[in-house]
C-alpha atoms as a PDB file:
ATOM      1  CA  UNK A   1      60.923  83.920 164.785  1.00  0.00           C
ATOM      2  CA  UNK A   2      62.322  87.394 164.833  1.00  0.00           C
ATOM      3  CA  UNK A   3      65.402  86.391 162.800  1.00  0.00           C
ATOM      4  CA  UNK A   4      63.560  84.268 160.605  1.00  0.00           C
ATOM      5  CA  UNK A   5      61.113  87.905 159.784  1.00  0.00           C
ATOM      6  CA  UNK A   6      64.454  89.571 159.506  1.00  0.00           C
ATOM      7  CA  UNK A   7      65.851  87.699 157.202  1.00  0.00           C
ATOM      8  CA  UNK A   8      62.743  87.469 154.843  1.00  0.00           C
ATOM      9  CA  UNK A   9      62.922  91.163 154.955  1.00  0.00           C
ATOM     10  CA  UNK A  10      66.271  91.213 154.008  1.00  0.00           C
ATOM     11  CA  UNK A  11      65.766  88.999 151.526  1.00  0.00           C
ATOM     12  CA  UNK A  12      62.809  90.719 149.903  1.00  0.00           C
ATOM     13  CA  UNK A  13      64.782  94.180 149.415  1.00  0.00           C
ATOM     14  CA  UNK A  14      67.552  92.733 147.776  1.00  0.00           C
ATOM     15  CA  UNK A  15      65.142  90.982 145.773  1.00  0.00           C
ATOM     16  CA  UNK A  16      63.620  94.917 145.320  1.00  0.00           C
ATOM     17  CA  UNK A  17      66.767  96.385 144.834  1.00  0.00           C
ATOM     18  CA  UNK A  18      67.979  93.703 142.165  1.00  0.00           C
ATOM     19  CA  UNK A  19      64.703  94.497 140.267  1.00  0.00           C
ATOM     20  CA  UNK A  20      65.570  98.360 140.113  1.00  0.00           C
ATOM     21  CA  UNK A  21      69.086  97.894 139.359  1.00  0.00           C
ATOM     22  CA  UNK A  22      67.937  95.515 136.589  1.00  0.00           C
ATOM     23  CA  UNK A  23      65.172  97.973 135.247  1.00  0.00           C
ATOM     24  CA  UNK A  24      67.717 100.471 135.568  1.00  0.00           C
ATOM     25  CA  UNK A  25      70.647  98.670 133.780  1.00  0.00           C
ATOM     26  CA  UNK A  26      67.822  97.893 131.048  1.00  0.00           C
ATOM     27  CA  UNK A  27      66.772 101.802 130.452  1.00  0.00           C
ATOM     28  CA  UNK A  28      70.517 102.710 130.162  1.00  0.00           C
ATOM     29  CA  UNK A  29      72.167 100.630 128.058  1.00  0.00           C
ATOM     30  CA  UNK A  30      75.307 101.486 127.879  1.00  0.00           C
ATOM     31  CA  UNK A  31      76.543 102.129 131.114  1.00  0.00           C
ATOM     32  CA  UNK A  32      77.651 105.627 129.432  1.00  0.00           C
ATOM     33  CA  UNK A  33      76.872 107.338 126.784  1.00  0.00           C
ATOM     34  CA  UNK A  34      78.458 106.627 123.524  1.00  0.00           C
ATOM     35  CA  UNK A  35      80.154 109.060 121.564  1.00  0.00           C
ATOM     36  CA  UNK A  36      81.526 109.543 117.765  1.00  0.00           C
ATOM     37  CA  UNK A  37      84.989 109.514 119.978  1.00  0.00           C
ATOM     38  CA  UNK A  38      84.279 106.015 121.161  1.00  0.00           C
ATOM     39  CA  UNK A  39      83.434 105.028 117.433  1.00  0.00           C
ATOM     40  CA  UNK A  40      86.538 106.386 115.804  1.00  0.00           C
ATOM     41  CA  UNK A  41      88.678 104.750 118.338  1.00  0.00           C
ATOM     42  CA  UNK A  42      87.215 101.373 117.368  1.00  0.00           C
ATOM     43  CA  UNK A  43      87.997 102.303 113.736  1.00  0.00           C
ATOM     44  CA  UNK A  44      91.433 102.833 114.383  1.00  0.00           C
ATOM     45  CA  UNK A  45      91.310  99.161 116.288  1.00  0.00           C
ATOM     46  CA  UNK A  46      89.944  97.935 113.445  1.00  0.00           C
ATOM     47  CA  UNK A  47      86.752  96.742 115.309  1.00  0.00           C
ATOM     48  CA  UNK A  48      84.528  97.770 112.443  1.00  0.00           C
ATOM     49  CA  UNK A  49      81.292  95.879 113.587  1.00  0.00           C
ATOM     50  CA  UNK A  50      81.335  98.081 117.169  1.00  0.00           C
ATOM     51  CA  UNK A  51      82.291 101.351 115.593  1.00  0.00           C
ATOM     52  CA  UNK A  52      78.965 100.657 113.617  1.00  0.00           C
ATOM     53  CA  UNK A  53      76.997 100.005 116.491  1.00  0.00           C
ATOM     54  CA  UNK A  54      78.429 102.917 117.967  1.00  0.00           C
ATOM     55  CA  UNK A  55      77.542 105.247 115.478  1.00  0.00           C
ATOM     56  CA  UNK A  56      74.285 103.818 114.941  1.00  0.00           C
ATOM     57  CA  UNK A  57      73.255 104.426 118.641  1.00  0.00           C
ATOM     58  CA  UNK A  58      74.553 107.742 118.609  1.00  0.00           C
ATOM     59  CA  UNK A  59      72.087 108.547 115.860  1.00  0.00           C
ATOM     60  CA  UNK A  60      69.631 107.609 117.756  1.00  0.00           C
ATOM     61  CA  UNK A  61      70.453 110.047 120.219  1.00  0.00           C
ATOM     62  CA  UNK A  62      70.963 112.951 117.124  1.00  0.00           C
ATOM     63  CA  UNK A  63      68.374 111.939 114.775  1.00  0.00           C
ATOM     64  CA  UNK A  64      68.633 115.561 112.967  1.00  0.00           C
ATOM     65  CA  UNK A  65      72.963 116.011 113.178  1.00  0.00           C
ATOM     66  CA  UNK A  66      74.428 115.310 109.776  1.00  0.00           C
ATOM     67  CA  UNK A  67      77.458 114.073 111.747  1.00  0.00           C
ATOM     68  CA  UNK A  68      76.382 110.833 112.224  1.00  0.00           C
ATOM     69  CA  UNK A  69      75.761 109.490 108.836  1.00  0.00           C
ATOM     70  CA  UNK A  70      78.701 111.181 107.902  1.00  0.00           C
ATOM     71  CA  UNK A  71      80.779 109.468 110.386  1.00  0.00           C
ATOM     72  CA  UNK A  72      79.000 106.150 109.923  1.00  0.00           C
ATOM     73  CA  UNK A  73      80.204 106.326 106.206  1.00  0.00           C
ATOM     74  CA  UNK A  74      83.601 107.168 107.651  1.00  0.00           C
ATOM     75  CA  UNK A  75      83.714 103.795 109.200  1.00  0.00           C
ATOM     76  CA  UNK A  76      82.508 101.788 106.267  1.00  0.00           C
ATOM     77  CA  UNK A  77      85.250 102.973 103.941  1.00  0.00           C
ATOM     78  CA  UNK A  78      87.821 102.168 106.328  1.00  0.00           C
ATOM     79  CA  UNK A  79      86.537  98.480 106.667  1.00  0.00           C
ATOM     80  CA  UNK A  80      87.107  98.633 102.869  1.00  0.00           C
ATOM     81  CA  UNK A  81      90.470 100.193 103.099  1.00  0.00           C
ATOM     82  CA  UNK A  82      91.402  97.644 105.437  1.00  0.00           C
ATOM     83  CA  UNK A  83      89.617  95.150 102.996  1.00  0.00           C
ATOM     84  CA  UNK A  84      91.244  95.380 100.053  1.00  0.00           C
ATOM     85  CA  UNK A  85      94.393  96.500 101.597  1.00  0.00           C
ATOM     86  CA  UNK A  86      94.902 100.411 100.459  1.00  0.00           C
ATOM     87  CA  UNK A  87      96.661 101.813 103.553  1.00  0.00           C
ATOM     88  CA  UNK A  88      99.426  99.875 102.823  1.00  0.00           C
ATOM     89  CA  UNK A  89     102.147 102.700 103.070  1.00  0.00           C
ATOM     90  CA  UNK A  90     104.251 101.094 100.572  1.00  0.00           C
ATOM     91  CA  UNK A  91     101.477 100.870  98.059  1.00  0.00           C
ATOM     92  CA  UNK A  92     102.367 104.839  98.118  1.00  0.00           C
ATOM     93  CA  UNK A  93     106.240 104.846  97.848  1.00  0.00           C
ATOM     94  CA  UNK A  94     106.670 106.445  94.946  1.00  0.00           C
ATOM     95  CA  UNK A  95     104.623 108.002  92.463  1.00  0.00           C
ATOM     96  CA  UNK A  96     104.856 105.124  89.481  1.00  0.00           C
ATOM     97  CA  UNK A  97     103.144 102.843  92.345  1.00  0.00           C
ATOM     98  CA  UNK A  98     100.549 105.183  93.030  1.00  0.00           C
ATOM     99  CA  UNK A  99     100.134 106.361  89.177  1.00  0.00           C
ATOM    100  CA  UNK A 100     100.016 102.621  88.022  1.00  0.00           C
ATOM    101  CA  UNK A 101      97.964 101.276  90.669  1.00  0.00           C
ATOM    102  CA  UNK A 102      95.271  98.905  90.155  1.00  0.00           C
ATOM    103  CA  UNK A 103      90.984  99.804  90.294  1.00  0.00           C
ATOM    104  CA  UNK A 104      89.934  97.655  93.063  1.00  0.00           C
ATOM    105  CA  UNK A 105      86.731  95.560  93.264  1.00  0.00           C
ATOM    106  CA  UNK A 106      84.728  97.066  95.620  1.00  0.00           C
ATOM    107  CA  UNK A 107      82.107  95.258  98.016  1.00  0.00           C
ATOM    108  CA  UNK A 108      78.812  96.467  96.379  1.00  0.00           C
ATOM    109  CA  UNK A 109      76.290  96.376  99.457  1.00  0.00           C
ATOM    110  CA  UNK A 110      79.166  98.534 101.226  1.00  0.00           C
ATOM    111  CA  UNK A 111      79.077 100.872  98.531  1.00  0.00           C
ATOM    112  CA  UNK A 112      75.284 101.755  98.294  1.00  0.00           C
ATOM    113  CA  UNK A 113      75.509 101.986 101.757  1.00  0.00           C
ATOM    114  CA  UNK A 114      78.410 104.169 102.354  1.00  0.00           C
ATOM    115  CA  UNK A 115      76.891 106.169  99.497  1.00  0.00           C
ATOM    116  CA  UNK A 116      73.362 106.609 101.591  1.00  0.00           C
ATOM    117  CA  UNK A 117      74.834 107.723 104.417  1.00  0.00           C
ATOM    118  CA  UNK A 118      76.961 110.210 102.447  1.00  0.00           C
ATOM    119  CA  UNK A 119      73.590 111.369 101.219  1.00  0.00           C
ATOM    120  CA  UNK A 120      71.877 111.453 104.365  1.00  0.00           C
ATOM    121  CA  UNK A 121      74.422 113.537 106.137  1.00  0.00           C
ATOM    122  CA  UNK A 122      74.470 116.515 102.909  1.00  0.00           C
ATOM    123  CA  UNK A 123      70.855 116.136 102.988  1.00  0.00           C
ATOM    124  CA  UNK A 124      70.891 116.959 107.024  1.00  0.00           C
ATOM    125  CA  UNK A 125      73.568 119.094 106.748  1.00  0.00           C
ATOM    126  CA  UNK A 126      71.888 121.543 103.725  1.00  0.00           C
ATOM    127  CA  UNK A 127      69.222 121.215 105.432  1.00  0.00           C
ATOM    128  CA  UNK A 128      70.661 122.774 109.130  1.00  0.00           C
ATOM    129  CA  UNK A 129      72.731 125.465 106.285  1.00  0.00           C
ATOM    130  CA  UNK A 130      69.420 126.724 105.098  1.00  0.00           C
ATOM    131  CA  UNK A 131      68.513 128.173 108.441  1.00  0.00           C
ATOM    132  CA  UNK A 132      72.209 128.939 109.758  1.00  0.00           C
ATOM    133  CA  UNK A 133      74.958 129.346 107.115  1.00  0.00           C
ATOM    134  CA  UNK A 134      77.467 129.217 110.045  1.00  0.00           C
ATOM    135  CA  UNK A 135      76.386 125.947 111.494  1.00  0.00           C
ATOM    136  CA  UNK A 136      79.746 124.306 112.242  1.00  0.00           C
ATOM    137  CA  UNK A 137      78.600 121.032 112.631  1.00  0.00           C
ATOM    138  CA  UNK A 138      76.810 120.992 109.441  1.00  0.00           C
ATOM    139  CA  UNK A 139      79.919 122.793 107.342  1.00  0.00           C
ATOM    140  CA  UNK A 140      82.134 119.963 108.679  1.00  0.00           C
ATOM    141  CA  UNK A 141      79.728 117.463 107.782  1.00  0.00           C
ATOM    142  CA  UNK A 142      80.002 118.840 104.182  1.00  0.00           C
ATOM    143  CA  UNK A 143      83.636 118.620 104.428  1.00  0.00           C
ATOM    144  CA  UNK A 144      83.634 114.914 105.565  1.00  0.00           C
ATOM    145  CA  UNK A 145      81.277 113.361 103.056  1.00  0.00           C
ATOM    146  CA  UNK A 146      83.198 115.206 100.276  1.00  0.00           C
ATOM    147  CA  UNK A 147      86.646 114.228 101.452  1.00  0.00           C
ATOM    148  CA  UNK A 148      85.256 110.197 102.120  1.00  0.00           C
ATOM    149  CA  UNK A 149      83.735 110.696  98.338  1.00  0.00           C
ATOM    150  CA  UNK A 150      86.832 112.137  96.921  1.00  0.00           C
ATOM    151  CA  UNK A 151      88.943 109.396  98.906  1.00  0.00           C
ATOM    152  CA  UNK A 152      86.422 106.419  97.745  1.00  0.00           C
ATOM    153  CA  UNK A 153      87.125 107.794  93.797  1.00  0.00           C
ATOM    154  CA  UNK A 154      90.651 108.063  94.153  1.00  0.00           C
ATOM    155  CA  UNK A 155      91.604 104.711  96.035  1.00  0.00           C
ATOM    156  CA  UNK A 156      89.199 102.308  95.129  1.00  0.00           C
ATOM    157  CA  UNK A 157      87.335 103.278  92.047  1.00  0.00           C
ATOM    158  CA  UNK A 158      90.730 104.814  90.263  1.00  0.00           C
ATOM    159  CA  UNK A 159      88.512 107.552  89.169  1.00  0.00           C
ATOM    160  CA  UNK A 160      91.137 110.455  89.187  1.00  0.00           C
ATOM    161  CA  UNK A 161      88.578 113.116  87.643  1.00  0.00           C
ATOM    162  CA  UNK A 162      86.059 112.586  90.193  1.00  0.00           C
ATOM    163  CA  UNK A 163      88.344 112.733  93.052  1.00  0.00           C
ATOM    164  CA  UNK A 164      88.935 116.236  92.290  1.00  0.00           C
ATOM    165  CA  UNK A 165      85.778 117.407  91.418  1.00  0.00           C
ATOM    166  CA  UNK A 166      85.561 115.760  95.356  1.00  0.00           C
ATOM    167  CA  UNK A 167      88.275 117.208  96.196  1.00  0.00           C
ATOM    168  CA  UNK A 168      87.460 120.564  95.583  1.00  0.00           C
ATOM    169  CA  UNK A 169      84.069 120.818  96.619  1.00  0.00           C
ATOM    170  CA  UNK A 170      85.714 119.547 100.310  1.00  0.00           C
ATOM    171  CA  UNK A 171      88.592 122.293  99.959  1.00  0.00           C
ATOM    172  CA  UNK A 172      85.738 124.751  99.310  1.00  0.00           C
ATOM    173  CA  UNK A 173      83.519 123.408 102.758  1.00  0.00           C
ATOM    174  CA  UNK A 174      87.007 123.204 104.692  1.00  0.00           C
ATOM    175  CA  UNK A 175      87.230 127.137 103.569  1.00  0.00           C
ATOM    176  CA  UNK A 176      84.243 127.891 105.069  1.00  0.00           C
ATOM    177  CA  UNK A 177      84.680 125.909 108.104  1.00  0.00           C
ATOM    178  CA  UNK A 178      87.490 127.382 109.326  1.00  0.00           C
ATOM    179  CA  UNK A 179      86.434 130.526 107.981  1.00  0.00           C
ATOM    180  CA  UNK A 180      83.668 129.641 111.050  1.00  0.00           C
ATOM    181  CA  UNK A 181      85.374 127.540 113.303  1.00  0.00           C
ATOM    182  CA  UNK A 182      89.251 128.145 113.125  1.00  0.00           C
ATOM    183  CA  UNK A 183      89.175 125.468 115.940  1.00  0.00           C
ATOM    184  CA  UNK A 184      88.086 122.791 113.827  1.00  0.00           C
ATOM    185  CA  UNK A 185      91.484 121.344 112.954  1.00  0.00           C
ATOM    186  CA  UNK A 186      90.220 117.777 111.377  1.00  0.00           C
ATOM    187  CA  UNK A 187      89.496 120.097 107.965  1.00  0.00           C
ATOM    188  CA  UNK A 188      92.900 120.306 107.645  1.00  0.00           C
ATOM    189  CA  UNK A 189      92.723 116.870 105.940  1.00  0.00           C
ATOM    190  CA  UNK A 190      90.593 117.882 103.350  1.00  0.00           C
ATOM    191  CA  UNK A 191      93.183 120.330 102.166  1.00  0.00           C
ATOM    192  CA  UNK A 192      96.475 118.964 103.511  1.00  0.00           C
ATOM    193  CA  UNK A 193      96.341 115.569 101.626  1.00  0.00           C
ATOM    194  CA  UNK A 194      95.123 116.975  98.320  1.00  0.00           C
ATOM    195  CA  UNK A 195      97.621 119.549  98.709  1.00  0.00           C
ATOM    196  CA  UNK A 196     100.595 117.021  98.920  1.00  0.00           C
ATOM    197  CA  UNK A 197      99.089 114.274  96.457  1.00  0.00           C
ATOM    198  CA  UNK A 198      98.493 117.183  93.553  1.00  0.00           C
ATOM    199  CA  UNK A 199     102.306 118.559  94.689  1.00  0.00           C
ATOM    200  CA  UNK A 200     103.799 114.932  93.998  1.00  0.00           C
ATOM    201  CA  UNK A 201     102.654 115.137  90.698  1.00  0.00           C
ATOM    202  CA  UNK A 202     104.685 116.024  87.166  1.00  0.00           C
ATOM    203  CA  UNK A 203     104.483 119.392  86.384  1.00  0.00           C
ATOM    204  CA  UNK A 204     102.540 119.173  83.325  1.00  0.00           C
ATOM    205  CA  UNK A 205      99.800 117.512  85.421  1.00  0.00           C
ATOM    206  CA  UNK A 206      99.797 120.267  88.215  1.00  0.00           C
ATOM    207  CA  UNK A 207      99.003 122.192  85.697  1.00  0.00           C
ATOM    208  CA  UNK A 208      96.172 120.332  84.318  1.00  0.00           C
ATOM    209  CA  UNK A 209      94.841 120.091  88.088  1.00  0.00           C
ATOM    210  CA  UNK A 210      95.220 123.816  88.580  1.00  0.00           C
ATOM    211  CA  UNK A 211      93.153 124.549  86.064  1.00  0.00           C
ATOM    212  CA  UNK A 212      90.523 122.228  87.763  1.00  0.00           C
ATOM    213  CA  UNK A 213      90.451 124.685  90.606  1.00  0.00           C
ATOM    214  CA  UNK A 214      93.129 122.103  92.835  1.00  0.00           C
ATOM    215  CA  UNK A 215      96.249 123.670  93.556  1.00  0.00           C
ATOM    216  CA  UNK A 216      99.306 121.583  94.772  1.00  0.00           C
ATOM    217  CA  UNK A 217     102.624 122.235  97.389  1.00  0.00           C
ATOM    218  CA  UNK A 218     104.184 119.023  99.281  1.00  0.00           C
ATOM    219  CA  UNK A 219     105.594 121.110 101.808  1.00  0.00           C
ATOM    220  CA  UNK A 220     101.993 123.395 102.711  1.00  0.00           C
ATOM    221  CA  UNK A 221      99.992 119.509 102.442  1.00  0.00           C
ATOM    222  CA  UNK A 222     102.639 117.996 105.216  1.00  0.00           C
ATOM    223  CA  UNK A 223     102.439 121.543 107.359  1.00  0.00           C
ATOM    224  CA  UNK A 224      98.525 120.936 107.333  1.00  0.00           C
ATOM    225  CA  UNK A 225      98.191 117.620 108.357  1.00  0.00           C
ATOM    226  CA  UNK A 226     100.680 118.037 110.936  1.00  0.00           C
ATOM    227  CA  UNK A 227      97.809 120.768 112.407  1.00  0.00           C
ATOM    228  CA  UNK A 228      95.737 118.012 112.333  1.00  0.00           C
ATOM    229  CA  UNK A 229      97.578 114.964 113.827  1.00  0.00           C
ATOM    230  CA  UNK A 230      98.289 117.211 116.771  1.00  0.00           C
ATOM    231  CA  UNK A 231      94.905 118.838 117.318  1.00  0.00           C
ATOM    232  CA  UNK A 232      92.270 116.939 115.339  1.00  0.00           C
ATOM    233  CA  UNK A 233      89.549 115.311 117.232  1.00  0.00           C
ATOM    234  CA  UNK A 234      88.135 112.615 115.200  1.00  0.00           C
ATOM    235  CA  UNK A 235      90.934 112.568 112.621  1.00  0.00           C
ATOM    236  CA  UNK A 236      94.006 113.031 114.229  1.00  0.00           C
ATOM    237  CA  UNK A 237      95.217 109.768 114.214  1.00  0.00           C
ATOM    238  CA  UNK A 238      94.050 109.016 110.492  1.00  0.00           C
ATOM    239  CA  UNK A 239      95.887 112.189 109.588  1.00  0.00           C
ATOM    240  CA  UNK A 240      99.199 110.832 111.638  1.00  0.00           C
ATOM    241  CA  UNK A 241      98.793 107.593 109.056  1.00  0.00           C
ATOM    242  CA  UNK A 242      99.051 110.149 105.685  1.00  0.00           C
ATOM    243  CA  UNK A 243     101.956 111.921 107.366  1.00  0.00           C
ATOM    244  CA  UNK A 244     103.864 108.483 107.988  1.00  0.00           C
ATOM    245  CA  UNK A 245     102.831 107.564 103.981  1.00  0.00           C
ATOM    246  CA  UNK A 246     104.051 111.172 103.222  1.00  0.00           C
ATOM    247  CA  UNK A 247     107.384 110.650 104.482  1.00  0.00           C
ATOM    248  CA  UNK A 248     108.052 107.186 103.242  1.00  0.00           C
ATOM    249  CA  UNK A 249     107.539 108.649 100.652  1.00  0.00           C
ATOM    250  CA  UNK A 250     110.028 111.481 101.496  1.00  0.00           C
ATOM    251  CA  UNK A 251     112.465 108.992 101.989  1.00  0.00           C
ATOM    252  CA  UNK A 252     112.354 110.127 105.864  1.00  0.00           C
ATOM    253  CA  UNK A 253     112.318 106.876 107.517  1.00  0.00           C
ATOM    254  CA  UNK A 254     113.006 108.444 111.101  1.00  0.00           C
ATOM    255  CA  UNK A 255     109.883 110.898 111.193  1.00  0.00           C
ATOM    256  CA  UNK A 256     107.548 107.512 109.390  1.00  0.00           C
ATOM    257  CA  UNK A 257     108.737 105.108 112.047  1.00  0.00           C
ATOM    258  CA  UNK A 258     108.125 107.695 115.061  1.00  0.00           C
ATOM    259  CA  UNK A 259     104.439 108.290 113.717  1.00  0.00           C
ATOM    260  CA  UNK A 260     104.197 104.307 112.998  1.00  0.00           C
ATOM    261  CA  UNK A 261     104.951 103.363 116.347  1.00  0.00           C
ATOM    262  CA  UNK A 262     103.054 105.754 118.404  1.00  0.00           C
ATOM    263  CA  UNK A 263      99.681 104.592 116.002  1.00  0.00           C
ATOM    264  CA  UNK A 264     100.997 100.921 117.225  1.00  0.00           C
ATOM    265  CA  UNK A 265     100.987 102.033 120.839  1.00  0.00           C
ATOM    266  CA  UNK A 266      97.744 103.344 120.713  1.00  0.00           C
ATOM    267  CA  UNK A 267      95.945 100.891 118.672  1.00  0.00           C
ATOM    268  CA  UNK A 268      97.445  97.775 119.608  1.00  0.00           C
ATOM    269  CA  UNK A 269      94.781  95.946 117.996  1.00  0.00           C
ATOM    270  CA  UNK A 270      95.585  97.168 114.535  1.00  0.00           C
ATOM    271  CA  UNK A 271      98.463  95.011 112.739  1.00  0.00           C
ATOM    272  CA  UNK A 272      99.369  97.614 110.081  1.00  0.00           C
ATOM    273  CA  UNK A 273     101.260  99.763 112.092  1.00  0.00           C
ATOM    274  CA  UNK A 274     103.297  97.050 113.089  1.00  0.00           C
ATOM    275  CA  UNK A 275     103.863  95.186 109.724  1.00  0.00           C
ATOM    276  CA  UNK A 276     104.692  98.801 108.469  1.00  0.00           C
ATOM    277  CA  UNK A 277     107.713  99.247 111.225  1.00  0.00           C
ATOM    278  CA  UNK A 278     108.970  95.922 110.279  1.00  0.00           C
ATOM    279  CA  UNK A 279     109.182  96.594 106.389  1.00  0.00           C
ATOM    280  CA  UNK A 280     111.075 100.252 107.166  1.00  0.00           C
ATOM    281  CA  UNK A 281     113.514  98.389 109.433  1.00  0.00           C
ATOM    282  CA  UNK A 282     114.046  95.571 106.504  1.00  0.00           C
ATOM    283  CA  UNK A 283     115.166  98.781 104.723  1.00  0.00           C
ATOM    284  CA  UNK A 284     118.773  99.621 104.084  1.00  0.00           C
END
């Protein structure tokens, strides 16, 4: 009789305990908390569909930080780079391919959305500027949406003109980031890759840019994303990707296969990386 009380008691806290555990589990979903760290690493993986849920529930969490629309438009152009094939590093070997390549067809209901977020994020981000003018989140907020806009222009709408105007509004928020925040290294992208793409260009052209208010030096672009791909946060690995396009470009098949293969290490899930290897060791 004893045991058989015993065990009844038993059984009734674990029945307790599996009730709290359960309520628990069901108030903090996920076990931890997400962050925009966890979402770019998805990217990277190419698990677009998570990174969005990521950034989506970090929102939640930041309803007023222009960071995550920003970054949530970050991951919907790169399931439309990966879409329609633009990282392709040898779609960037020289500049006749990159000069003669082809507008893409964008997916529309992407587009107005990566365009609303974009929107969202200024419109949090001038809005956080108003009060503080030094609000580092919000400055590289600014940077982002103008360097995704610029980067959408350029690579899948072929609009050249617009990806400078782009580009130099996120040269000018980079400015004042690091002007702020000299710690901020992922706004060296904004001005490293416009730096080497305007550099690669004929002189004539240069000069044309210049006047646009976008200056260009191959050598000053590689030096900043290097300051990124070894101490960006969010962008250090999408920074390591220009530098390998950079030096196939360059002809520097060493340095390109080095980056390559540490991307392919770390995101294992991501095909690119390897296919890209295997086409510079086809090379003779």
């Amino acid at each position: 009789m004893k045991i058989s009380l015993i065990t009844r008691s038993a059984l009734r806290a674990m029945l307790s305990l599996a009730v709290l555990l359960a309520i628990a589990a069901a108030a903090d979903v996920p076990a931890h908390l997400v962050t925009l760290d966890d979402g770019f690493h998805l990217l990277y993986n190419l698990d677009f569909a998570d990174a969005h849920q990521v950034f989506l529930s970090w929102q939640q969490g930041h309803p007023d930080d222009p960071l995550g629309p920003a970054c949530e438009a970050a991951g919907l152009l790169f399931s439309e780079f990966n879409r329609l094939g633009v990282l392709e590093a040898q779609f960037y070997e020289d500049d006749k391919v990159f000069q003669g390549r082809r507008k893409l067809r964008p997916d529309p209901a992407i587009r107005d959305s990566f365009n609303a977020a974009l929107t969202q994020a200024e419109t949090r981000a001038k809005a956080r500027l108003a009060k503080d003018p030094k609000d580092s989140d919000a400055l590289f907020a600014m940077t982002l949406a103008s360097g995704l806009r610029s980067d959408y222009a350029a690579l899948i709408d072929k609009s050249n003109f617009a990806a400078l105007r782009y580009t130099k509004e996120a040269n000018n928020w980079a400015g004042r980031l690091l002007a702020v925040n000299p710690q901020c290294y992922d706004a060296h992208v904004a001005t490293g890759f416009s730096k080497y793409i305007v550099g690669t260009m004929a002189a004539p052209v240069r000069w044309l840019v210049r006047l646009r208010g976008v200056s260009g030096d191959k050598k000053a672009g590689i030096s900043e994303l290097q300051i990124t791909a070894q101490q960006g946060r969010y962008l250090a690995p999408f920074a390591r990707i220009l530098l390998a396009i950079a030096y196939v470009r360059e002809k520097d098949k060493p340095r390109a296969r080095e980056i390559l293969a540490s991307l392919r290490d770390e995101f294992p899930k991501n095909p690119l990386f390897a296919r890209e290897i295997a086409r510079l060791d086809s090379i003779h």
